[in-house]
Protein backbone atom coordinates (compact mmCIF):
# COMPACT_ATOMS: atom_id res chain seq x y z
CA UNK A 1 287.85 -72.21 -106.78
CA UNK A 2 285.48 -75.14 -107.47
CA UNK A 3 287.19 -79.05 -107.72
CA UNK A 4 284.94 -81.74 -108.87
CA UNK A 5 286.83 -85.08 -108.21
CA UNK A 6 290.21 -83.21 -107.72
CA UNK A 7 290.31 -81.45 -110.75
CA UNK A 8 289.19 -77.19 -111.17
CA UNK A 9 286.01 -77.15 -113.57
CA UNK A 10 284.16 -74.17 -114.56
CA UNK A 11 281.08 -75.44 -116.10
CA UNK A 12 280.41 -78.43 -118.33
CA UNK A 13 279.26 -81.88 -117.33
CA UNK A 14 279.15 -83.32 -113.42
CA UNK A 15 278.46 -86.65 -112.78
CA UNK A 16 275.94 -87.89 -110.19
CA UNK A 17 278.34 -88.97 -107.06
CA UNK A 18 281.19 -86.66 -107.71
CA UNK A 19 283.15 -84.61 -105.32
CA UNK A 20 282.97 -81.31 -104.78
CA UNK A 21 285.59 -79.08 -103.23
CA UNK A 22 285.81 -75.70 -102.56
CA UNK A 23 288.89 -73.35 -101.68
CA UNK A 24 288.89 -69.35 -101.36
CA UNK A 25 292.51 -67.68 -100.69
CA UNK A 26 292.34 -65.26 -97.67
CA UNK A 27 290.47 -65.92 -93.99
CA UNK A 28 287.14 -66.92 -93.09
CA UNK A 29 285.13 -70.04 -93.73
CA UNK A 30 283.45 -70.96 -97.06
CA UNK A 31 279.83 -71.50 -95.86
CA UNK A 32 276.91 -73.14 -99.23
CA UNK A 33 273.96 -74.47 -99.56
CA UNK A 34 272.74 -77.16 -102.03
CA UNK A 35 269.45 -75.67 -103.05
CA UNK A 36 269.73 -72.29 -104.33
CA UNK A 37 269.32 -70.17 -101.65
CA UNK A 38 272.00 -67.65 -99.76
CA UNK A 39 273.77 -68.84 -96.85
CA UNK A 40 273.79 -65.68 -95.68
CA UNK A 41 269.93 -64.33 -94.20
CA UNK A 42 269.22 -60.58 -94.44
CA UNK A 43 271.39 -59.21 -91.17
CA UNK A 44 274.05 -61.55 -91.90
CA UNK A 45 273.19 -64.73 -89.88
CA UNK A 46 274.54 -68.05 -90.89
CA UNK A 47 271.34 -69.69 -92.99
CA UNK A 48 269.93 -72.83 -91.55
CA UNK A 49 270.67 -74.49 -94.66
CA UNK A 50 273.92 -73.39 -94.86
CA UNK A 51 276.73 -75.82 -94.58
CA UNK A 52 280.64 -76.15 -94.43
CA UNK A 53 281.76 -79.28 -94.05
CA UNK A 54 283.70 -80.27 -97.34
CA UNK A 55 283.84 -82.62 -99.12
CA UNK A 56 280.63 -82.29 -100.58
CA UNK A 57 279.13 -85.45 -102.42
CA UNK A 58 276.75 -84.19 -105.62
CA UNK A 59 273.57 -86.36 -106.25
CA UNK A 60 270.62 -84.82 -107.54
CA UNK A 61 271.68 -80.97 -106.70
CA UNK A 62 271.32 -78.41 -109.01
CA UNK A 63 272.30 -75.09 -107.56
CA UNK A 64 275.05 -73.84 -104.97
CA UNK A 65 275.90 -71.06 -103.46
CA UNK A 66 279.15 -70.00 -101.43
CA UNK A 67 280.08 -67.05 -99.32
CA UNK A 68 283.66 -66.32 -97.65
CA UNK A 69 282.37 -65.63 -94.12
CA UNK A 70 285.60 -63.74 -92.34
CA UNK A 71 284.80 -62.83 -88.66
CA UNK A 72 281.13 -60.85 -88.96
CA UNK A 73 281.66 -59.99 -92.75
CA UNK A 74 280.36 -62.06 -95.60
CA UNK A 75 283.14 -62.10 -98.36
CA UNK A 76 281.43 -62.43 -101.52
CA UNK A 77 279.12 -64.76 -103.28
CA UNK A 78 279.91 -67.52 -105.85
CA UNK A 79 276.62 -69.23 -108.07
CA UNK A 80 277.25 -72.48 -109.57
CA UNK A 81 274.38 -74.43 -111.57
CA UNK A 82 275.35 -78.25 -111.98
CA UNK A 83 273.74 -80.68 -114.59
């Protein structure tokens, strides 16, 4: 589930400086990066550019992506595209 300043969005307007949460039901750790690409490289190591500390402040960011990582098994992927 995405937050932006406490409240779930899906889509529409986010302001430059808002906060962005993230929460999954289940195990494992939500793992994104702010650029587009997968945090999860071909073999399933942890990306570089991956992160998962949370709250995450938006500036000029455009494109997320999220994976569930649960032991040695990614979860799933989520896409979000912020204006």
């Amino acid at each position: 589930m995405l937050n932006i300043n406490g409240s779930y969005q899906h889509g529409g307007y986010v302001p430059d400086g808002a906060s962005l949460t993230m929460t999954k039901t289940g195990d494992g750790t939500i793992h994104y990066t702010s650029d587009g690409s997968d945090p999860c490289l071909q073999g399933g190591a942890i990306s570089g550019s991956a992160s998962f500390s949370l709250p995450f402040i938006l500036g000029d960011t455009k494109q997320m992506k999220a994976r569930v990582l649960n032991s040695d098994e990614w979860i799933y992927i989520a896409k979000f595209i912020l204006r």
